[in-house]
N, C-alpha and C. Protein backbone atom coordinates (compact mmCIF):
# COMPACT_ATOMS: atom_id res chain seq x y z
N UNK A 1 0.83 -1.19 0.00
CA UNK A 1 0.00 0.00 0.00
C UNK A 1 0.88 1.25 0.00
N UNK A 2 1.83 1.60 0.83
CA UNK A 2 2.54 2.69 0.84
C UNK A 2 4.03 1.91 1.48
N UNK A 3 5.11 2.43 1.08
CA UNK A 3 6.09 2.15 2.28
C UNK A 3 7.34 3.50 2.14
N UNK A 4 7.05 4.25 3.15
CA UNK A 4 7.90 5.69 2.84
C UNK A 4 9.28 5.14 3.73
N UNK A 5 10.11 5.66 3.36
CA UNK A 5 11.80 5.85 3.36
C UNK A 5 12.03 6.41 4.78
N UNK A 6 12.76 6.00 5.69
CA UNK A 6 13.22 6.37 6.76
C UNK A 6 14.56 7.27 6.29
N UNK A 7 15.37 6.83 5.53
CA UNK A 7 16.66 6.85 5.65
C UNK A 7 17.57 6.06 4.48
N UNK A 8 18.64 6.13 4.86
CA UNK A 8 19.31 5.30 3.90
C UNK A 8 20.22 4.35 4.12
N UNK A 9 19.09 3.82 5.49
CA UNK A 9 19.66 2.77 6.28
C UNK A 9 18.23 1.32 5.99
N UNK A 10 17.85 1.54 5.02
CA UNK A 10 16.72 0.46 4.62
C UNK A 10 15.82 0.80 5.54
N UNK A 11 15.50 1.66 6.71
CA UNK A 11 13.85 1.54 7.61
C UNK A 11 13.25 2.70 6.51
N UNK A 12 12.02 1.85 6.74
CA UNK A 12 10.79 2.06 5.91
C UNK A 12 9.56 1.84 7.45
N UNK A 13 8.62 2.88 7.20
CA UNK A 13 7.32 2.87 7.56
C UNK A 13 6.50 2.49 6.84
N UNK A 14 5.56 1.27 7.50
CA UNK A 14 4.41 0.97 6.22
C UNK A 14 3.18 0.68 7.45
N UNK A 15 2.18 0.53 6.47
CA UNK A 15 1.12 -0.10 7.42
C UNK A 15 1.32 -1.44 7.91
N UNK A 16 0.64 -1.85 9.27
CA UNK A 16 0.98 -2.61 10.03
C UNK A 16 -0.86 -3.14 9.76
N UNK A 17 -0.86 -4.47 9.01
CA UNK A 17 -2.45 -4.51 9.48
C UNK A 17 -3.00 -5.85 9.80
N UNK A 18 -3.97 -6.47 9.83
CA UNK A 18 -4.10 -7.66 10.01
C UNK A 18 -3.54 -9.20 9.45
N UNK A 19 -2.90 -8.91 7.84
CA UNK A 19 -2.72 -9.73 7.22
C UNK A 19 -1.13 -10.28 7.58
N UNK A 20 -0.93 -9.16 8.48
CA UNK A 20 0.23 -9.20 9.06
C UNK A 20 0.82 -9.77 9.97
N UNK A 21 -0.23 -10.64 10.08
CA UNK A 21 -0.47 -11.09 11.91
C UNK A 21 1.10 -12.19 12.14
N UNK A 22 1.28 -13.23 11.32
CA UNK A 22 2.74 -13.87 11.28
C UNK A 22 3.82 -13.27 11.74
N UNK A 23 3.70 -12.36 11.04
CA UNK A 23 5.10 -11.82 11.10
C UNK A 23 4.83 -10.76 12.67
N UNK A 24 4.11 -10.04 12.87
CA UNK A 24 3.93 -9.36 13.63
C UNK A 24 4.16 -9.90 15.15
N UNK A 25 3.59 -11.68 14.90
CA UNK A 25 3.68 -12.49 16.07
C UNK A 25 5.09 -12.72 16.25
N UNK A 26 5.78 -13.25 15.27
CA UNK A 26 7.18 -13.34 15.45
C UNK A 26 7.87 -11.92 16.06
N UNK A 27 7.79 -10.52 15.46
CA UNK A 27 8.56 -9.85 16.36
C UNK A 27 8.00 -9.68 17.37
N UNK A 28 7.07 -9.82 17.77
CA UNK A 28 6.19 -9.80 18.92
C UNK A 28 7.68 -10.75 20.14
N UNK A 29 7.44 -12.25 19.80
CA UNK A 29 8.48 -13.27 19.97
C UNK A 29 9.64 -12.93 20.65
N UNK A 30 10.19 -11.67 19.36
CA UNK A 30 11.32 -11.71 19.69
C UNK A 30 11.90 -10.65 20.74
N UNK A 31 11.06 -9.86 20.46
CA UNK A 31 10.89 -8.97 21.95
C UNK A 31 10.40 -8.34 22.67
N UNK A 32 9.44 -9.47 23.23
CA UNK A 32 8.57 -9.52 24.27
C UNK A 32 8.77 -8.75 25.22
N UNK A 33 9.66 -9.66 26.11
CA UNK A 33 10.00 -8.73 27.25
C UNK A 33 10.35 -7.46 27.24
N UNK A 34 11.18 -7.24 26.22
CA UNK A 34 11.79 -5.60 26.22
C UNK A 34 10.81 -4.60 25.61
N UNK A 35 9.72 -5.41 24.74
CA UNK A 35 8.69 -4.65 24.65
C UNK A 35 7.55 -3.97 25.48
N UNK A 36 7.72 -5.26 26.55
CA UNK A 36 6.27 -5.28 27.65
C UNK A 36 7.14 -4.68 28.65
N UNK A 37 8.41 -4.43 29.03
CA UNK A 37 8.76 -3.56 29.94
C UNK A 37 7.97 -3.24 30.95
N UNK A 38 7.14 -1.63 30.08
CA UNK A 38 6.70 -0.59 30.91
C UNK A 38 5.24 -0.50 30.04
N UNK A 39 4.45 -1.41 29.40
CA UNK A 39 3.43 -1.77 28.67
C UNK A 39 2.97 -2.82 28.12
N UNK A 40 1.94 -3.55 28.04
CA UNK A 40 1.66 -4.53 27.76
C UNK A 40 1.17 -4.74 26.66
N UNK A 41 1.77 -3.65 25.73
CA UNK A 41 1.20 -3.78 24.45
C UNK A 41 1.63 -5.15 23.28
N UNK A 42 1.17 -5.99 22.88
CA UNK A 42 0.84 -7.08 22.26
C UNK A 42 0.88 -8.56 23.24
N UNK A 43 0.90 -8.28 24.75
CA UNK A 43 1.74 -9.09 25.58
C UNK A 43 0.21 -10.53 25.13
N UNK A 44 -0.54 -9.98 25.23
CA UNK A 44 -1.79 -10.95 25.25
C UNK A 44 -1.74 -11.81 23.55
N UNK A 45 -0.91 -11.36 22.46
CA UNK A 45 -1.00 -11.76 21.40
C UNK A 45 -0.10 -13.07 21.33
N UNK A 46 -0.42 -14.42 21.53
CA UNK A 46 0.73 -15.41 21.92
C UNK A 46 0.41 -16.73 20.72
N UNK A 47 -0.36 -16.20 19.78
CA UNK A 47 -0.38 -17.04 18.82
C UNK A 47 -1.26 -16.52 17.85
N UNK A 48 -1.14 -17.05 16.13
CA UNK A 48 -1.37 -15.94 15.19
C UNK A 48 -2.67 -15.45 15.61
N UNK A 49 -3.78 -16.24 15.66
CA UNK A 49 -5.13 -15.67 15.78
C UNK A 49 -5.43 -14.55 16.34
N UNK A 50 -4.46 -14.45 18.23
CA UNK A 50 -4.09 -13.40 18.77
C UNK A 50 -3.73 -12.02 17.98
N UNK A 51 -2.65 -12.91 17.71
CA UNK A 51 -1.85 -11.27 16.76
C UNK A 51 -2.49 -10.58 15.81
N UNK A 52 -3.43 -11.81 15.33
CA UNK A 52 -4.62 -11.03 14.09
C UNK A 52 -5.85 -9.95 14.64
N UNK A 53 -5.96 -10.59 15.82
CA UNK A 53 -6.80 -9.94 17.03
C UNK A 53 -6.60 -8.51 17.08
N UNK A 54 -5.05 -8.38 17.78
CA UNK A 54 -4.33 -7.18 18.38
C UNK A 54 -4.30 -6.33 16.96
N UNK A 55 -4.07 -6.65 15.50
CA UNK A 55 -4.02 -5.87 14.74
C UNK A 55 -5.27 -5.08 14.04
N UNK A 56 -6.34 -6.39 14.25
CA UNK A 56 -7.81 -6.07 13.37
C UNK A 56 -8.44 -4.91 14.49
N UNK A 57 -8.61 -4.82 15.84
CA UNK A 57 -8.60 -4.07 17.01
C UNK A 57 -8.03 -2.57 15.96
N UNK A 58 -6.75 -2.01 15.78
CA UNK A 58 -6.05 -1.21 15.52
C UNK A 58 -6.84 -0.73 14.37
N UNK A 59 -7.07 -2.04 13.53
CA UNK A 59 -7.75 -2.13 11.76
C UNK A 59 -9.15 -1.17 12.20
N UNK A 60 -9.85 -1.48 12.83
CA UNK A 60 -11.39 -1.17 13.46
C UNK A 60 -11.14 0.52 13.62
N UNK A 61 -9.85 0.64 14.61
CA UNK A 61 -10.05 1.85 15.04
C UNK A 61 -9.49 2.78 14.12
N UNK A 62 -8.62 2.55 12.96
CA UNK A 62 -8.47 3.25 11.50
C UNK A 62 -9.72 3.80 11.07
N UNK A 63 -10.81 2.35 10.95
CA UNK A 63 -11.80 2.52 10.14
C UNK A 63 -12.72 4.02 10.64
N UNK A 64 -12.94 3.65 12.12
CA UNK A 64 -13.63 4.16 12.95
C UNK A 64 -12.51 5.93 13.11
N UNK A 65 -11.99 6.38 12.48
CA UNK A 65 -10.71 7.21 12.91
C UNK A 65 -10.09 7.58 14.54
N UNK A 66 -9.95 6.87 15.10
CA UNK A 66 -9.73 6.96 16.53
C UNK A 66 -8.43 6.48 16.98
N UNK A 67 -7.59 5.76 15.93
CA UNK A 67 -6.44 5.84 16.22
C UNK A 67 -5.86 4.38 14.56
N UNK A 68 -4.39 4.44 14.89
CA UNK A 68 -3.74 3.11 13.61
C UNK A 68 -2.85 2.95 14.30
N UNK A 69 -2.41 2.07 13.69
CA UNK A 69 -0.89 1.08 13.92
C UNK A 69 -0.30 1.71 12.48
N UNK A 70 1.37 2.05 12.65
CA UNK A 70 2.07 1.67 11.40
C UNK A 70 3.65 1.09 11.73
N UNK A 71 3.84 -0.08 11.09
CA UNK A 71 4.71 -0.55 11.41
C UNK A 71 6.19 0.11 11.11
N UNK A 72 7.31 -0.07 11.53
CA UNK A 72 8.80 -0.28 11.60
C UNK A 72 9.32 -1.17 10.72
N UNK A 73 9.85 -1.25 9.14
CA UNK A 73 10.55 -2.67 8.92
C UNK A 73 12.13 -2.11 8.60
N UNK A 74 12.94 -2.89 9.54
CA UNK A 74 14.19 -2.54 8.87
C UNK A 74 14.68 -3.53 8.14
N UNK A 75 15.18 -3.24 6.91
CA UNK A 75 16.16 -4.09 5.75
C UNK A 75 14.75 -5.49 5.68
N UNK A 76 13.61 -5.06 5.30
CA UNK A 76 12.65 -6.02 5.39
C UNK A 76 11.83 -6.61 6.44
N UNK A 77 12.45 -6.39 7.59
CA UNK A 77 12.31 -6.97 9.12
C UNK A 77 11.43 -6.27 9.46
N UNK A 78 10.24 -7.04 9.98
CA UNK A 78 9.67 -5.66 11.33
C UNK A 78 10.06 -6.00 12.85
N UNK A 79 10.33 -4.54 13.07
CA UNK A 79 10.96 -4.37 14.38
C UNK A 79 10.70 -3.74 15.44
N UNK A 80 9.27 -2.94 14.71
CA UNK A 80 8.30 -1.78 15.50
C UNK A 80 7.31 -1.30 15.27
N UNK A 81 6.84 -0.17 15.98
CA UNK A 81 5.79 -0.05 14.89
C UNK A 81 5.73 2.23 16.00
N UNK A 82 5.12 2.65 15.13
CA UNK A 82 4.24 3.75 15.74
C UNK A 82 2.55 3.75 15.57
N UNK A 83 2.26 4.50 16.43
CA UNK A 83 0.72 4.61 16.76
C UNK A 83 0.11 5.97 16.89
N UNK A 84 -1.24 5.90 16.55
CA UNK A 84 -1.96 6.48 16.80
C UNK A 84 -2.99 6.34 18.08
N UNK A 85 -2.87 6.95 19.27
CA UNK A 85 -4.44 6.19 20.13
C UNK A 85 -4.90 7.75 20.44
N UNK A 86 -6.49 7.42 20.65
CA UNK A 86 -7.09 8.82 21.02
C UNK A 86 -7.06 9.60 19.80
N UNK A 87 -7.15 9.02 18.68
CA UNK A 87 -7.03 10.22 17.95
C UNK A 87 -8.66 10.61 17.34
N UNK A 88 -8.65 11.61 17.94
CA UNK A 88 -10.30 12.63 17.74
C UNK A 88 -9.92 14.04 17.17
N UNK A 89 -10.15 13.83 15.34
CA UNK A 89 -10.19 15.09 14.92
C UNK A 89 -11.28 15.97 14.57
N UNK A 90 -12.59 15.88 15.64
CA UNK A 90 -13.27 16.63 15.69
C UNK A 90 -12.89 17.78 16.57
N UNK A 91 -12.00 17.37 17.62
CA UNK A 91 -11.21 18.37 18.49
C UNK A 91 -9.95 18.67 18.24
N UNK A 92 -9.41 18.05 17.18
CA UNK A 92 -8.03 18.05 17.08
C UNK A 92 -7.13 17.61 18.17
N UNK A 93 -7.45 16.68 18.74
CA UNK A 93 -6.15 16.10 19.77
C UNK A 93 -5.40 14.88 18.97
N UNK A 94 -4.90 14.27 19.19
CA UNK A 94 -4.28 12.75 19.59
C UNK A 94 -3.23 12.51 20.38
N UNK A 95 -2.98 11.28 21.04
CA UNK A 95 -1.89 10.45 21.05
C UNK A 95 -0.96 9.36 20.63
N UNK A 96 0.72 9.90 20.32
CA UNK A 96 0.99 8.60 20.05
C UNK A 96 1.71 8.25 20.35
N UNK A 97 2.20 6.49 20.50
CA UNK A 97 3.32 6.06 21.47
C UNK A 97 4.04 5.17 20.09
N UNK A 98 4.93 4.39 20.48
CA UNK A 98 5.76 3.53 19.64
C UNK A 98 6.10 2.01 20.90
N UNK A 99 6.07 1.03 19.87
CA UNK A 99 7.36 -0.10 20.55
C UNK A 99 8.15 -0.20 19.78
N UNK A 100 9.49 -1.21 20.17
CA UNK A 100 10.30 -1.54 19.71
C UNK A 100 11.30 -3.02 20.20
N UNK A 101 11.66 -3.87 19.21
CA UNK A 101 12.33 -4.98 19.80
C UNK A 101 13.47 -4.39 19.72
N UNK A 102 14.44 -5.30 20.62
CA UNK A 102 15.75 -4.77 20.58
C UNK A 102 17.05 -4.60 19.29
N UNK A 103 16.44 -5.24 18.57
CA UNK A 103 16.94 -5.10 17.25
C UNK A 103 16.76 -3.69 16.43
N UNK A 104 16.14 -2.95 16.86
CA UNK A 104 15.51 -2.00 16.10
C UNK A 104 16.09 -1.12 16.75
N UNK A 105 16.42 -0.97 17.93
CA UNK A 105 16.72 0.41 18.95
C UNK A 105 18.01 0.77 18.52
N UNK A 106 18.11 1.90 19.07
CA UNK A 106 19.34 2.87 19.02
C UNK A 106 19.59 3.40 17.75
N UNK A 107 19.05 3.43 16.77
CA UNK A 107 19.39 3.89 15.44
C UNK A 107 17.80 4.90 15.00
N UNK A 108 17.91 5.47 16.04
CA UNK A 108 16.34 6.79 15.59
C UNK A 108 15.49 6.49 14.91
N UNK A 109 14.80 5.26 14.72
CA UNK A 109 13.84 4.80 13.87
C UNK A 109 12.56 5.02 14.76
N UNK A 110 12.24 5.08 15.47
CA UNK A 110 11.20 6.02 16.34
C UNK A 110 10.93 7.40 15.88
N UNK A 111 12.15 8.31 16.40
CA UNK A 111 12.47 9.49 16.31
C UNK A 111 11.52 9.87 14.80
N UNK A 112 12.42 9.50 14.01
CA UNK A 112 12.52 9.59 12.01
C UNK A 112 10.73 9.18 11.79
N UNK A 113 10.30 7.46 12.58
CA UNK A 113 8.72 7.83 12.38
C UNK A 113 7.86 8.85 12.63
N UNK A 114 8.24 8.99 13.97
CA UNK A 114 7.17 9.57 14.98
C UNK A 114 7.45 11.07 14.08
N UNK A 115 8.05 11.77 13.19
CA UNK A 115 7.92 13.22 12.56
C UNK A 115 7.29 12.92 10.97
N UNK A 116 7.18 11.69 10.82
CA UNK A 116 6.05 11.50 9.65
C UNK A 116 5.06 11.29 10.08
N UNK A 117 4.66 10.81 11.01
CA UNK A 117 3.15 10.82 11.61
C UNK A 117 2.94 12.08 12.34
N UNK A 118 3.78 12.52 13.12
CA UNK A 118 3.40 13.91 14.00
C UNK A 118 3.09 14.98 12.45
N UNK A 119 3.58 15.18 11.63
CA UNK A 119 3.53 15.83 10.74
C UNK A 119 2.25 15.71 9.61
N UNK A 120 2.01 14.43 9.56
CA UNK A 120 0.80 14.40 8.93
C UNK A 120 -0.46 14.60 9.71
N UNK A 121 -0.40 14.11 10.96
CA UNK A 121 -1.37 14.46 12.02
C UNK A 121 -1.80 16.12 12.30
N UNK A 122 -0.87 17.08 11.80
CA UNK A 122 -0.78 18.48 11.88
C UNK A 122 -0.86 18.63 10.41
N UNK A 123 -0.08 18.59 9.63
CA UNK A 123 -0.69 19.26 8.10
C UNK A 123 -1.56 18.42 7.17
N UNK A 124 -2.43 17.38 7.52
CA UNK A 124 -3.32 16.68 6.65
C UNK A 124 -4.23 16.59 7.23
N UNK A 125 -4.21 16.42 8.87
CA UNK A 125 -5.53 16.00 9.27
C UNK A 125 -5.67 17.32 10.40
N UNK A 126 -5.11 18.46 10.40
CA UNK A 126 -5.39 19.52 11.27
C UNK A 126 -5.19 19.29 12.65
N UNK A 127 -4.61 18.37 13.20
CA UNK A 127 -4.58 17.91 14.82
C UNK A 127 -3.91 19.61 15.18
N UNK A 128 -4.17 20.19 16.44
CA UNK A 128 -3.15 20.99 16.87
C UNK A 128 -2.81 20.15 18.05
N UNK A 129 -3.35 19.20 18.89
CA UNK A 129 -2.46 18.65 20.29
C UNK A 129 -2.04 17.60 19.81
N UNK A 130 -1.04 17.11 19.85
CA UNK A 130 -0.32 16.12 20.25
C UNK A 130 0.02 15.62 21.36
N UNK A 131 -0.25 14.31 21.91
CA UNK A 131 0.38 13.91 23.89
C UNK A 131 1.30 12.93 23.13
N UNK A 132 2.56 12.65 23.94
CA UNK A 132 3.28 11.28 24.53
C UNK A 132 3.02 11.38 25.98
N UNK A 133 2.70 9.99 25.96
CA UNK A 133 2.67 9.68 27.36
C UNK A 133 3.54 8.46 27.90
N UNK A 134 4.23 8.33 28.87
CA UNK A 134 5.19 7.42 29.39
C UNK A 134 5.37 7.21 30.33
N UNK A 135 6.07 6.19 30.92
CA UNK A 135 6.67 5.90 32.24
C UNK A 135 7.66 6.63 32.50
N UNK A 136 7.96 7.23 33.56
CA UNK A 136 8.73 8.35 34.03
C UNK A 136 9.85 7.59 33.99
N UNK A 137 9.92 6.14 34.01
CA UNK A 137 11.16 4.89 33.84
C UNK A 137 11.84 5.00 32.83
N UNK A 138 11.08 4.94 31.62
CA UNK A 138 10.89 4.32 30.25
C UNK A 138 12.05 6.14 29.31
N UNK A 139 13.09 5.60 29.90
CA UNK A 139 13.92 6.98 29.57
C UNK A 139 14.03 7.07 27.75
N UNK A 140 14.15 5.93 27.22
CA UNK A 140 14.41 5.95 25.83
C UNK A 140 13.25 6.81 24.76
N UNK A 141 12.47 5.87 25.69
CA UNK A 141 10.90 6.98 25.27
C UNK A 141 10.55 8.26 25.48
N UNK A 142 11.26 8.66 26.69
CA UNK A 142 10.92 9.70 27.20
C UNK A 142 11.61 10.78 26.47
N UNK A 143 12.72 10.67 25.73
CA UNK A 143 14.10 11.17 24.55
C UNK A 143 13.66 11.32 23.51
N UNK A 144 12.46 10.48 23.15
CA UNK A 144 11.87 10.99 22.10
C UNK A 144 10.90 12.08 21.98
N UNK A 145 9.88 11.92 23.07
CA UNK A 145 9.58 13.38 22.96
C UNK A 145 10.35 14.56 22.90
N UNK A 146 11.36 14.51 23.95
CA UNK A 146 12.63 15.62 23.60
C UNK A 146 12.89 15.91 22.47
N UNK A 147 13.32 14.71 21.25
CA UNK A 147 14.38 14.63 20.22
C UNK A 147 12.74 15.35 19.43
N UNK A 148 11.55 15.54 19.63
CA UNK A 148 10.29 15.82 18.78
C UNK A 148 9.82 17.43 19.01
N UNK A 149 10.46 17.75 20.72
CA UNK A 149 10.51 19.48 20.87
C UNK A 149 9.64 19.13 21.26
N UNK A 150 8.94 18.15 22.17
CA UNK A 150 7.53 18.42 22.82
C UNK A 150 8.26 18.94 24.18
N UNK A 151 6.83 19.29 25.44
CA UNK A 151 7.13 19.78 26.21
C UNK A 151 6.50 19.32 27.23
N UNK A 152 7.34 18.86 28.32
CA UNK A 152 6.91 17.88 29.44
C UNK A 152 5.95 18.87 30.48
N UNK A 153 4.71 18.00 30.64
CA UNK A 153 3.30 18.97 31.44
C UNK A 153 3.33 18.17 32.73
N UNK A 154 3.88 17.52 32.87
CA UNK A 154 3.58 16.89 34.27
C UNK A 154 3.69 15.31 34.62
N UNK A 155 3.36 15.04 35.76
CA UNK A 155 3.74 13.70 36.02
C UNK A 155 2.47 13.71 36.63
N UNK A 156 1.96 12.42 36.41
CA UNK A 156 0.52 11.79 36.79
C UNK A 156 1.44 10.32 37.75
N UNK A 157 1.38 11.16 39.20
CA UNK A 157 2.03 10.16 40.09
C UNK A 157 1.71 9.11 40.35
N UNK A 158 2.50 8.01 40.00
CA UNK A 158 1.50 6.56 40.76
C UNK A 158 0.53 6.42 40.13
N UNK A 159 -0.05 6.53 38.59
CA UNK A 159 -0.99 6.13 38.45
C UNK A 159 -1.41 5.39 37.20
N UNK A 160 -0.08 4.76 37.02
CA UNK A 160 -0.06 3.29 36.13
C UNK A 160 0.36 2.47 37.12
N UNK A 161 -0.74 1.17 37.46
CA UNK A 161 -0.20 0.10 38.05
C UNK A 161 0.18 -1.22 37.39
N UNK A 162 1.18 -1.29 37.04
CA UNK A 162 2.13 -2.92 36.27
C UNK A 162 2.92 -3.06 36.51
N UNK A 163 2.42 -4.66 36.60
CA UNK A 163 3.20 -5.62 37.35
C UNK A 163 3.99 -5.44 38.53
N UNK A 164 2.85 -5.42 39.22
CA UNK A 164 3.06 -5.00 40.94
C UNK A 164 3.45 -3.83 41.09
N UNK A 165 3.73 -2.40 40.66
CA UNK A 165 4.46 -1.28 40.83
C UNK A 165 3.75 -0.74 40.42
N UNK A 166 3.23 0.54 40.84
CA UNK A 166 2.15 2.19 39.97
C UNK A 166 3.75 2.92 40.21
N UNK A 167 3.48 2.68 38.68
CA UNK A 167 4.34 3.77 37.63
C UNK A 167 3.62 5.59 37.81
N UNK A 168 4.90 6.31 37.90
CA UNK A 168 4.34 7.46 37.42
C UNK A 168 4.38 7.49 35.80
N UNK A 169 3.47 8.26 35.23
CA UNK A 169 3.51 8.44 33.98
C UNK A 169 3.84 10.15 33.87
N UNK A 170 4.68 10.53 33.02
CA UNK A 170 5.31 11.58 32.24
C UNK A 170 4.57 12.27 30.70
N UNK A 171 3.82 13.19 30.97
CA UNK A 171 2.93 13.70 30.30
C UNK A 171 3.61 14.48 29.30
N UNK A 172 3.53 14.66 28.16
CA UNK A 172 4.55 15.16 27.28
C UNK A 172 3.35 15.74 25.95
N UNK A 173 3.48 17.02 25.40
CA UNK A 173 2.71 17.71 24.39
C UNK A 173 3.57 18.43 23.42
N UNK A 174 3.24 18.77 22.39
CA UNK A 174 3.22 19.47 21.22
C UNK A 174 2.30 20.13 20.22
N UNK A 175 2.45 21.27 20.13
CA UNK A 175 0.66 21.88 19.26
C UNK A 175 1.89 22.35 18.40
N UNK A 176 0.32 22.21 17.23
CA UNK A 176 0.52 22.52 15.82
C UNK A 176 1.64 23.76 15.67
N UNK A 177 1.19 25.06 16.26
CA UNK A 177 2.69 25.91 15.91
C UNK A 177 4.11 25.31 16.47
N UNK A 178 3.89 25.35 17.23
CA UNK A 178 5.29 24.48 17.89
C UNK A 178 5.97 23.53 16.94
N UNK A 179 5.06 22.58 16.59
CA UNK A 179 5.57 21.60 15.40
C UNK A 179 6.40 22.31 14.34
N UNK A 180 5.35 23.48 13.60
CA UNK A 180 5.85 23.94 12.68
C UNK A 180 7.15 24.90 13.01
N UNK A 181 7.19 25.27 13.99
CA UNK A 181 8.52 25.82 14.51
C UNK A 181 9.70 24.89 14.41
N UNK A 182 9.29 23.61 15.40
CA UNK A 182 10.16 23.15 15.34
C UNK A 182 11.00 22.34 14.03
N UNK A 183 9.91 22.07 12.92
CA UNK A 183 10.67 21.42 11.71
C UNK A 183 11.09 22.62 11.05
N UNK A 184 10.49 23.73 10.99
CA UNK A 184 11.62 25.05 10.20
C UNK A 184 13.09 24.93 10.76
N UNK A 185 13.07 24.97 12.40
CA UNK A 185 14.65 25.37 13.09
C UNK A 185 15.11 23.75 12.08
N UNK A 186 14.97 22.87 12.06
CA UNK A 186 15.65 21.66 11.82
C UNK A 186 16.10 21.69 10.80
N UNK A 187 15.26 22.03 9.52
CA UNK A 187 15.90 22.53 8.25
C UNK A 187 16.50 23.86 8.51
N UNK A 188 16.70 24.62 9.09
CA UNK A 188 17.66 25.87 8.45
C UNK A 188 18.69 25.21 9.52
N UNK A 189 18.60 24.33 10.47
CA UNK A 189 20.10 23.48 10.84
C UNK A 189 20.51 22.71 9.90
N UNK A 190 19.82 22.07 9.02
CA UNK A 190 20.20 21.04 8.30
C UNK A 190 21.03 21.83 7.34
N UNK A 191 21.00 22.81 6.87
CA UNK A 191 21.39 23.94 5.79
C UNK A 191 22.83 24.25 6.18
């Protein structure tokens, strides 16, 4: 359907959707744990039907516009994905988070997504709020909002509880001017 260019390191963003469910289960597989950390996102998907589950869920809420999945593939591989949740553009808000297996990390493939979706979310579909939201733990994540120019609103203390511990969560925003501020400064750095 689409698969746009990260780089010129082979990551590509594409859609992540049901038909996908194999493969999705496998990186699921492969990093589980480092995925489910500080979220339990696909933790319940433990065989394909599952994984077809966790994706058609995502598929629904495309349809319905309230949020998507788009996956991460590097050099063919998928290794991640970014998201949409909450997304209501009758008000213009959303949120979005990312995973990642450990294969995928450390090489800004988050970063590089999350400004094709933050960007289309602001100049195609009019969003002006943007949230990340995180575990005040979850530092890698938390770098990305940084590395995106959002701006940290607060900590919601204690009030993720997993796996035995209430997490604070780290409230993180960006509106539409800001965005556009911030990708001008980036190109006249890039210059």
């Amino acid at each position: 359907m689409y698969a746009i260019s990260l780089g010129d390191d082979g990551a590509e963003l594409r859609p992540l959707e049901p038909w996908h469910a194999e493969e999705f289960l496998a990186h699921l597989e492969r990093g589980r744990e480092f995925i489910n950390e500080y979220v339990p996102f696909g933790s319940k998907a433990t065989d394909v039907d599952a994984a077809r589950g966790v994706l058609q869920r995502y598929a629904d809420m495309r349809a319905a516009d309230t949020g998507s999945l788009h996956g991460l593939w590097l050099e063919g591989k998928l290794v991640g994905g970014v998201l949409f949740l909450n997304f209501d553009a009758e008000n213009a808000n959303c949120e979005v988070g990312c995973w990642l297996e450990p294969a995928g990390t450390g090489r800004g493939l988050v970063t590089r997504a999350m400004r094709v979706l933050v960007d289309f979310a602001v100049e195609q579909r009019g969003i002006h709020r943007i949230e990340w939201i995180a575990s005040a733990g979850n530092t890698a994540s938390l770098n990305v909002a940084r590395r995106l120019a959002m701006t940290r609103e607060g900590v919601r203390r204690e009030s993720y509880p997993y796996r035995g511990v209430r997490h604070d969560l780290e409230v993180w925003s960006i509106l539409a001017p800001e965005w556009r501020e911030a990708r001008t400064r980036a190109v006249h750095n890039d210059q």
